[in-house]
PDB file of N, CA and C in Angstrom:
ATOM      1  N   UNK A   1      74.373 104.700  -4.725  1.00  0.00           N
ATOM      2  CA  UNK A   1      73.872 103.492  -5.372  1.00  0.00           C
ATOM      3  C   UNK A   1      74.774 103.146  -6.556  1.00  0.00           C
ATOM      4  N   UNK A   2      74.845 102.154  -6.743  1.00  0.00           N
ATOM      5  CA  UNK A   2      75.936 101.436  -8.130  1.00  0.00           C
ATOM      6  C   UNK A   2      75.188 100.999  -8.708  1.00  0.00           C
ATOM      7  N   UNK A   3      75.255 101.215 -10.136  1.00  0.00           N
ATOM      8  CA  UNK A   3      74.880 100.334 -11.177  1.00  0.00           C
ATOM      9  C   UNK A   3      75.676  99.515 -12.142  1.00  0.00           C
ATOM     10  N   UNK A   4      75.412  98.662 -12.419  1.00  0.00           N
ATOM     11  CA  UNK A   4      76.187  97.450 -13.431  1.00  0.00           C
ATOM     12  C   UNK A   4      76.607  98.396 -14.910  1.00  0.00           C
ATOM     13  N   UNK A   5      75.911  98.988 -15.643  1.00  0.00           N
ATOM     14  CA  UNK A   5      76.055  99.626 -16.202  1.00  0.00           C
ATOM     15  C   UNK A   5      77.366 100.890 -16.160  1.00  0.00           C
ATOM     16  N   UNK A   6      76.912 101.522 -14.590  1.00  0.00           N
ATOM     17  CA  UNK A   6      78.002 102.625 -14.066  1.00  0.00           C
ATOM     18  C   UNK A   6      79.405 101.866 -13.808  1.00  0.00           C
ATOM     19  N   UNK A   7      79.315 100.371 -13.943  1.00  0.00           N
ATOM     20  CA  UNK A   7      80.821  99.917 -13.473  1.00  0.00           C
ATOM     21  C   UNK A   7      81.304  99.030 -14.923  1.00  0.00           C
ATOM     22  N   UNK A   8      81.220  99.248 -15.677  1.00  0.00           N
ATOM     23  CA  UNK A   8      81.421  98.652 -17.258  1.00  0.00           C
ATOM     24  C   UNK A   8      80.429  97.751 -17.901  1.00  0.00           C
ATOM     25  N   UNK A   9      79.833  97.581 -16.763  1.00  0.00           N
ATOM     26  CA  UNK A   9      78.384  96.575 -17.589  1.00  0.00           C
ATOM     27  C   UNK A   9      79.021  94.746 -16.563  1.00  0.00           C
ATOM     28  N   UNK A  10      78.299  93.486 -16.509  1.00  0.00           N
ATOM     29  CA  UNK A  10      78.572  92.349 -15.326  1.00  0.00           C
ATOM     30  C   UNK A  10      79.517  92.242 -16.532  1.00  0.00           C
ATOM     31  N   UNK A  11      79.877  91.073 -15.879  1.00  0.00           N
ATOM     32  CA  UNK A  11      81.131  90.381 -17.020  1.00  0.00           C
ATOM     33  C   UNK A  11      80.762  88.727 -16.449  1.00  0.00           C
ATOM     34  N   UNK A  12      79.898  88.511 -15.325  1.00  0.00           N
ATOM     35  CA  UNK A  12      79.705  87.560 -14.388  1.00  0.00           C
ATOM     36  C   UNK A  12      78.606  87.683 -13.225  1.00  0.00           C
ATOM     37  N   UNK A  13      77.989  86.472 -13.191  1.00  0.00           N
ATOM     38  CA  UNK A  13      76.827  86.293 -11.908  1.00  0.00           C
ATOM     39  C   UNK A  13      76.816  84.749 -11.042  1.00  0.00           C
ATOM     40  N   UNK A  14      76.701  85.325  -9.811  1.00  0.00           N
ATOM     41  CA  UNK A  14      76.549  84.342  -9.187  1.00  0.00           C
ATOM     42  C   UNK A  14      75.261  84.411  -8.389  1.00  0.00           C
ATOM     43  N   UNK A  15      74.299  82.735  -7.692  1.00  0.00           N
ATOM     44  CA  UNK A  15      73.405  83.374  -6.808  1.00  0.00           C
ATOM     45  C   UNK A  15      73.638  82.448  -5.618  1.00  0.00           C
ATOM     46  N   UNK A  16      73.539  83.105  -4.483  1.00  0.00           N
ATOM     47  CA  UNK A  16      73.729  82.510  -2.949  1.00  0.00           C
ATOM     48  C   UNK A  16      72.482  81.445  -2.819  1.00  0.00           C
ATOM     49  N   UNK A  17      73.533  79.891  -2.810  1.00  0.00           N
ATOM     50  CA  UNK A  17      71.785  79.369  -2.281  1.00  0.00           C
ATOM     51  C   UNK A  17      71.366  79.560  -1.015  1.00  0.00           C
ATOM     52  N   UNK A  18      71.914  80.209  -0.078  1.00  0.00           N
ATOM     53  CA  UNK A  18      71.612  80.342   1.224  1.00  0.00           C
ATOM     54  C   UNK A  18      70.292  81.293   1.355  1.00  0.00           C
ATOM     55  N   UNK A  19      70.136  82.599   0.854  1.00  0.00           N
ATOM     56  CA  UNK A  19      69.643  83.437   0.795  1.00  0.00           C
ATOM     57  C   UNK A  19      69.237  84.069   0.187  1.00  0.00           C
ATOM     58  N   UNK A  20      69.661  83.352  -1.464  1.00  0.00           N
ATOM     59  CA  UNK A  20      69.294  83.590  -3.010  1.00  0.00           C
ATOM     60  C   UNK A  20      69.420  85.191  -3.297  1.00  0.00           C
ATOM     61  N   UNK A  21      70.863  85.928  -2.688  1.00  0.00           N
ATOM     62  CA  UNK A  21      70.966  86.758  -3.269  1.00  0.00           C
ATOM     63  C   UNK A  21      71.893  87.117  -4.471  1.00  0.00           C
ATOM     64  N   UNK A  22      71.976  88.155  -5.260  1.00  0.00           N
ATOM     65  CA  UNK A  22      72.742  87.995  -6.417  1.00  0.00           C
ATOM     66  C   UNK A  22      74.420  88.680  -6.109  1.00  0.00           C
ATOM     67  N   UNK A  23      75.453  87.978  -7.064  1.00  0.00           N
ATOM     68  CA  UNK A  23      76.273  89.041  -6.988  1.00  0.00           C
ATOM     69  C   UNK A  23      76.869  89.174  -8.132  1.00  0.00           C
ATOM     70  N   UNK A  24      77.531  90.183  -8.798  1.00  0.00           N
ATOM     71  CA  UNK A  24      77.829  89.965 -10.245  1.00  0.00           C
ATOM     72  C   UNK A  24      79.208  91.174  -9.880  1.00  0.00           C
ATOM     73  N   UNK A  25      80.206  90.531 -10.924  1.00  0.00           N
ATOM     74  CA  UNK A  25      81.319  90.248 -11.318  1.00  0.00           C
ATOM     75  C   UNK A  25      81.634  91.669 -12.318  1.00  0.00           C
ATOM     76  N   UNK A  26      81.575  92.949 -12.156  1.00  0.00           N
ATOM     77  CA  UNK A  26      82.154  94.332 -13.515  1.00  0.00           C
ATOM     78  C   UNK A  26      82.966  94.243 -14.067  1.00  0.00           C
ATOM     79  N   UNK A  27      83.061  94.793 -15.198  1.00  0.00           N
ATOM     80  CA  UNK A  27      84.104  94.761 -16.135  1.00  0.00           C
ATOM     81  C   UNK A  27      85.207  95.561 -15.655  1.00  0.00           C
ATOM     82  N   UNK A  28      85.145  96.476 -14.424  1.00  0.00           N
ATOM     83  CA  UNK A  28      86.000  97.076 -14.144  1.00  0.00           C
ATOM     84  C   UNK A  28      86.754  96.989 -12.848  1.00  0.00           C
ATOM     85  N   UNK A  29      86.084  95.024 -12.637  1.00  0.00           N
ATOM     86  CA  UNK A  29      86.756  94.554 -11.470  1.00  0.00           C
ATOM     87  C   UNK A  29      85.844  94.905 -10.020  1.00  0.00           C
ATOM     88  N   UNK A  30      84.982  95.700 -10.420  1.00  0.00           N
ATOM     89  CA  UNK A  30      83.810  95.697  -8.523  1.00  0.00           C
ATOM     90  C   UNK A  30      83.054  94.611  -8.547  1.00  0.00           C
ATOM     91  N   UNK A  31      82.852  94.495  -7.091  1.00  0.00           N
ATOM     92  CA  UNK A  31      81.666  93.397  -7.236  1.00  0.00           C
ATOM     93  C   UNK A  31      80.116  93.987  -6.307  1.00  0.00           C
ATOM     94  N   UNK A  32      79.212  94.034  -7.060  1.00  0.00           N
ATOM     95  CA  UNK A  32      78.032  94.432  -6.986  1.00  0.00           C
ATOM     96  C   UNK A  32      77.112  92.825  -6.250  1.00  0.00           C
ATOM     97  N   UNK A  33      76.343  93.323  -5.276  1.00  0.00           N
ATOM     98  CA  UNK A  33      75.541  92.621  -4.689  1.00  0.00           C
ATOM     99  C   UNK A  33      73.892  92.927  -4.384  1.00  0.00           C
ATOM    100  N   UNK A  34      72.988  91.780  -5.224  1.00  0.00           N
ATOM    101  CA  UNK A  34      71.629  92.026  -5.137  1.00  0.00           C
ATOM    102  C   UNK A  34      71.178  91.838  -4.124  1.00  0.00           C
ATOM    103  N   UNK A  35      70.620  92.044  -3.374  1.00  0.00           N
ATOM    104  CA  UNK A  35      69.962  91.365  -1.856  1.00  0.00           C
ATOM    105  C   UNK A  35      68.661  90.678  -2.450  1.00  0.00           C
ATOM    106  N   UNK A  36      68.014  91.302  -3.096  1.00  0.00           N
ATOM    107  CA  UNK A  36      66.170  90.683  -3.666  1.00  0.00           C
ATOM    108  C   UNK A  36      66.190  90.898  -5.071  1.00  0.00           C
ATOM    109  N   UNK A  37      65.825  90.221  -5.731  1.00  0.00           N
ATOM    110  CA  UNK A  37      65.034  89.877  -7.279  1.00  0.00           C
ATOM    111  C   UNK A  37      64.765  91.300  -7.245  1.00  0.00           C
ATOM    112  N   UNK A  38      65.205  91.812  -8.159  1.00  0.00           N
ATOM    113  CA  UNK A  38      64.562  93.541  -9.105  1.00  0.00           C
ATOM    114  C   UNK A  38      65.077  94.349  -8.162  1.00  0.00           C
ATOM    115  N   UNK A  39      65.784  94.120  -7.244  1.00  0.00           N
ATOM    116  CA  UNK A  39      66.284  95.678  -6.239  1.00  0.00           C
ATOM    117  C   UNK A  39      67.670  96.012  -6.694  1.00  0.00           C
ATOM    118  N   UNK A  40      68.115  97.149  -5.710  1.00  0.00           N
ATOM    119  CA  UNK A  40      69.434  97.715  -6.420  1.00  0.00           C
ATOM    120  C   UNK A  40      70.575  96.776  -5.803  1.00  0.00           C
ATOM    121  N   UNK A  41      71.683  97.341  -6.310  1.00  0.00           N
ATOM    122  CA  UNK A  41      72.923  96.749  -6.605  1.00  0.00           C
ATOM    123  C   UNK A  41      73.443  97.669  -5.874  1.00  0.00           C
ATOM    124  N   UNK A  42      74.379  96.997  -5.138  1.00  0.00           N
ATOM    125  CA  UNK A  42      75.434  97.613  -3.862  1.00  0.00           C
ATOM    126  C   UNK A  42      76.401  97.283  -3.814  1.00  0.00           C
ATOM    127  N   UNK A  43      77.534  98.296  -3.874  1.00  0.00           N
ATOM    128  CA  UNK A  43      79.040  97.544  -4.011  1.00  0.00           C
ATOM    129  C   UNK A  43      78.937  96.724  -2.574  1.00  0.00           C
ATOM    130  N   UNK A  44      80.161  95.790  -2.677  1.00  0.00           N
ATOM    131  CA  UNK A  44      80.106  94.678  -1.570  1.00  0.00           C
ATOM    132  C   UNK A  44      81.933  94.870  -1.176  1.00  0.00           C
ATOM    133  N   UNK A  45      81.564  94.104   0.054  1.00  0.00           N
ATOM    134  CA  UNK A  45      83.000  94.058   0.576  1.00  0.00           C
ATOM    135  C   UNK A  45      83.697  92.910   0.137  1.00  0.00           C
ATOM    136  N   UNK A  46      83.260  91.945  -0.038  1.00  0.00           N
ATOM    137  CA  UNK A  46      83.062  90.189  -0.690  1.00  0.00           C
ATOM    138  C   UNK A  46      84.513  90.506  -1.879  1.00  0.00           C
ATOM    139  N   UNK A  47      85.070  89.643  -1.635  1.00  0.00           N
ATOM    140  CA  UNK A  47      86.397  89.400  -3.127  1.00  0.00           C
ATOM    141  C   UNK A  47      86.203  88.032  -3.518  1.00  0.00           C
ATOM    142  N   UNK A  48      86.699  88.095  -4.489  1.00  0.00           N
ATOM    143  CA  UNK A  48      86.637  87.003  -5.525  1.00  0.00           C
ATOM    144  C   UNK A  48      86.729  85.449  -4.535  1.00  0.00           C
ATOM    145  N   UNK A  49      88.054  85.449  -3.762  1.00  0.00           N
ATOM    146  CA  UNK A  49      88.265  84.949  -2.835  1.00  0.00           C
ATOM    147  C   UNK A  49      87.198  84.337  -1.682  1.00  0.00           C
ATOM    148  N   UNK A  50      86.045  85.068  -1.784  1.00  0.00           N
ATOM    149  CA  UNK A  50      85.262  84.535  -0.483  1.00  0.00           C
ATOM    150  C   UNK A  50      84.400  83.487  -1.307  1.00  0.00           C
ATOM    151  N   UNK A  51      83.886  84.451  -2.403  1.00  0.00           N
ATOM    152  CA  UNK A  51      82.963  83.809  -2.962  1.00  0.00           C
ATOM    153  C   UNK A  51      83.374  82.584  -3.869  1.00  0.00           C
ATOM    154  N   UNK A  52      84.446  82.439  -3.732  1.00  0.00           N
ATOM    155  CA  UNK A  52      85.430  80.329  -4.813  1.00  0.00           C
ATOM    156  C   UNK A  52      85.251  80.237  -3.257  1.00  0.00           C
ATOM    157  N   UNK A  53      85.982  80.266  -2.403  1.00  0.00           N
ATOM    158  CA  UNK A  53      85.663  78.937  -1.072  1.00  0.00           C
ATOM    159  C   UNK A  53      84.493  79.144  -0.728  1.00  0.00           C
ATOM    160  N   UNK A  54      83.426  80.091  -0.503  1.00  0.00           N
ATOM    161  CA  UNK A  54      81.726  79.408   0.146  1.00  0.00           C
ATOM    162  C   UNK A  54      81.269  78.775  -1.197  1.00  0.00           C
ATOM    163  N   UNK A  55      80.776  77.419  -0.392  1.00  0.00           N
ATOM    164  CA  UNK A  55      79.830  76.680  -1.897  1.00  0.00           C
ATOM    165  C   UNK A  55      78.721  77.599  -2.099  1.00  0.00           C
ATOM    166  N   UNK A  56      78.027  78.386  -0.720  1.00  0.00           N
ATOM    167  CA  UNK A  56      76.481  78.533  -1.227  1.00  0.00           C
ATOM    168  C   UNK A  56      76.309  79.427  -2.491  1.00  0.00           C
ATOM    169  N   UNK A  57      77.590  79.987  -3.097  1.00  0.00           N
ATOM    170  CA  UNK A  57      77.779  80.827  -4.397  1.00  0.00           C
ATOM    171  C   UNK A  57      78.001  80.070  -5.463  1.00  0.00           C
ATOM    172  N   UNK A  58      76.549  80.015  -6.486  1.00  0.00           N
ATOM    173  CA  UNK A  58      77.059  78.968  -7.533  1.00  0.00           C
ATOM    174  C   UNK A  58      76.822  80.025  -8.573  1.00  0.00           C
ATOM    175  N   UNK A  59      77.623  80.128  -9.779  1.00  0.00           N
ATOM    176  CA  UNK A  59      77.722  80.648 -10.995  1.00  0.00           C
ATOM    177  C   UNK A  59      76.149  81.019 -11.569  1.00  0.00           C
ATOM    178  N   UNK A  60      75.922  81.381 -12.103  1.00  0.00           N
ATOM    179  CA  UNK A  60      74.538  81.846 -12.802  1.00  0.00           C
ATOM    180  C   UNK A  60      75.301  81.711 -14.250  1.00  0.00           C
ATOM    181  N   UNK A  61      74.887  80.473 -15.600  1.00  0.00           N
ATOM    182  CA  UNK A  61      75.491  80.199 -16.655  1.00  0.00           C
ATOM    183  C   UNK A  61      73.902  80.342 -17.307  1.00  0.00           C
ATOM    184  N   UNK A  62      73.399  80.843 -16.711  1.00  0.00           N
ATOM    185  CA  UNK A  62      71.190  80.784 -17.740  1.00  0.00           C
ATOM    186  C   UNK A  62      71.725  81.794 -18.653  1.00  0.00           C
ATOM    187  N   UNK A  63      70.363  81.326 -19.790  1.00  0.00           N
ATOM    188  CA  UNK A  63      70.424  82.667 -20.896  1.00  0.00           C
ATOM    189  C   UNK A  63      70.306  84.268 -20.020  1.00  0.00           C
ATOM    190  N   UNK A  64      69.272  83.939 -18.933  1.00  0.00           N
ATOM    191  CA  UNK A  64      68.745  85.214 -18.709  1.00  0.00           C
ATOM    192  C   UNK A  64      69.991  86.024 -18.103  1.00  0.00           C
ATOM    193  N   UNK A  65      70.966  85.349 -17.458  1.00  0.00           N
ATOM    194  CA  UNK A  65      72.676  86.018 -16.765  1.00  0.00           C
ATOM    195  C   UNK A  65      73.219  86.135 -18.439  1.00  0.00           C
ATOM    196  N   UNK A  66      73.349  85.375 -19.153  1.00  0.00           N
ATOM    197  CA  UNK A  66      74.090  85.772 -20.321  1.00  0.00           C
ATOM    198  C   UNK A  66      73.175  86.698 -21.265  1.00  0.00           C
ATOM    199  N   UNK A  67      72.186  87.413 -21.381  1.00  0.00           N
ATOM    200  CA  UNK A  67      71.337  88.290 -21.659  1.00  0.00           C
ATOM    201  C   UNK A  67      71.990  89.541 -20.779  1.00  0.00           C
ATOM    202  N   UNK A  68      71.793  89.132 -19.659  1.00  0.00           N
ATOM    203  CA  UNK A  68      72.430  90.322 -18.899  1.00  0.00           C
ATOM    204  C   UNK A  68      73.484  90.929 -18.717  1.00  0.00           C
ATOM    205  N   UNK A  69      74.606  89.935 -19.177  1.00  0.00           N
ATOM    206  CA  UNK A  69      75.711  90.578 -19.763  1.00  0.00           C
ATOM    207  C   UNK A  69      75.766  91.254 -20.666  1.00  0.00           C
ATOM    208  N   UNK A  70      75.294  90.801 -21.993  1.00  0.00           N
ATOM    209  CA  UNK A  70      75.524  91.597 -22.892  1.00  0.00           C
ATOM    210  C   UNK A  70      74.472  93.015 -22.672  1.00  0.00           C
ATOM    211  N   UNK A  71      73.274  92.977 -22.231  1.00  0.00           N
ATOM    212  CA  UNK A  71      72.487  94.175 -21.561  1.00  0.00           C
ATOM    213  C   UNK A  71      73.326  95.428 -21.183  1.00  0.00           C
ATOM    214  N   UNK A  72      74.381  94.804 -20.243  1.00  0.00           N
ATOM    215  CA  UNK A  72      74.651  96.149 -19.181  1.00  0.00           C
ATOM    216  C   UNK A  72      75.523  96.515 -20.001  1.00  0.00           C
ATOM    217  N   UNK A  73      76.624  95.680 -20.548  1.00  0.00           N
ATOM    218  CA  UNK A  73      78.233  95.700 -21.373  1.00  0.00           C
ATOM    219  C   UNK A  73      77.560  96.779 -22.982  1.00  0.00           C
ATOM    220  N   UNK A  74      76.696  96.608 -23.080  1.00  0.00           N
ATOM    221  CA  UNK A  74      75.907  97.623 -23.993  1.00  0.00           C
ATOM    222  C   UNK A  74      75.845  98.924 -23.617  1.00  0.00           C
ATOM    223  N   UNK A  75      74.680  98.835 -22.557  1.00  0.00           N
ATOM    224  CA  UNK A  75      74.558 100.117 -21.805  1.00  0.00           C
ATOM    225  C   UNK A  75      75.546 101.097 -21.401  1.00  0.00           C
ATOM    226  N   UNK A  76      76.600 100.156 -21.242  1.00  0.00           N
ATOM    227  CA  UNK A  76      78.075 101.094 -20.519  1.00  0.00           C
ATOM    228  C   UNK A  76      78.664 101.474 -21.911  1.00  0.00           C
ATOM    229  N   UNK A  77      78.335 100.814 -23.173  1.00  0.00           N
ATOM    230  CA  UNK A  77      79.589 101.580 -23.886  1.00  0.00           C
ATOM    231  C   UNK A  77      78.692 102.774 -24.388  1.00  0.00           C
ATOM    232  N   UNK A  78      77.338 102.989 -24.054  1.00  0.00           N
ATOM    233  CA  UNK A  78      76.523 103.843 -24.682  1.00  0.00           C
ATOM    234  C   UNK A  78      76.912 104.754 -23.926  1.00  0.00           C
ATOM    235  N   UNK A  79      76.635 104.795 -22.402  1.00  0.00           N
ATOM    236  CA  UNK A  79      76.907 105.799 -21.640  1.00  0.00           C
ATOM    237  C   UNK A  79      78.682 105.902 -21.640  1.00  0.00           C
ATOM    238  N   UNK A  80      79.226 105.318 -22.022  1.00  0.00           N
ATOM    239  CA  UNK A  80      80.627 105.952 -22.423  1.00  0.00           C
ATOM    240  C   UNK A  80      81.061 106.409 -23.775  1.00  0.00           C
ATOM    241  N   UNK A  81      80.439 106.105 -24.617  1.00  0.00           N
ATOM    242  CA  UNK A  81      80.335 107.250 -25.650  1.00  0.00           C
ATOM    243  C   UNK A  81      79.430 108.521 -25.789  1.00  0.00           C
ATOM    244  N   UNK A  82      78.418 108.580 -25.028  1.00  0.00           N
ATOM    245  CA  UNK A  82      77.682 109.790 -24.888  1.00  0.00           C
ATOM    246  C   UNK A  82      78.632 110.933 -24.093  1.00  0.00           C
ATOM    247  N   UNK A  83      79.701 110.613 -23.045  1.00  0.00           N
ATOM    248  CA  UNK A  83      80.913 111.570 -22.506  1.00  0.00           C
ATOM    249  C   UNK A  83      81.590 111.819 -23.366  1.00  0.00           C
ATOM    250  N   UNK A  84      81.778 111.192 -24.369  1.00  0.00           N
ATOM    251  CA  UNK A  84      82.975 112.386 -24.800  1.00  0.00           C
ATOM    252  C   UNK A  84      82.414 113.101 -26.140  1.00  0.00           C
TER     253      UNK A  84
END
């Protein structure tokens, strides 16, 4: 299982209008994919590339995606200063 957190925290979100699932953008370059509201995050095969040419991927610019950036981008520097 991947977490946003375990990959530097999002840096970016998008949501599929097809199927309204999530995908968000790591600071360390993976891209993580929600399938349902509150479930886990799964690395994806998807590159940057698929998701600029399909329209049904539109940006997520809400407070609650920019909340969530700074959320995870938190979380990761916590759990990267607790290693060393």
């Amino acid at each position: 299982m991947a977490t946003l957190s375990g990959n530097g925290g999002a840096q970016r979100y998008w949501r599929n209008a097809r199927d309204h699932s999530r995908l968000a953008l790591c600071r360390n370059g993976q891209l993580l994919r929600q399938r349902q509201p509150g479930g886990r995050w799964w690395i994806t095969t998807l590159l940057l590339d698929d998701v600029s040419r399909d329209p049904a991927w539109r940006g997520e610019t809400t407070t609650v995606a920019s909340a969530g950036i700074t959320r995870t981008t938190r979380e990761a520097r916590r759990h990267d200063r607790s290693r060393s």
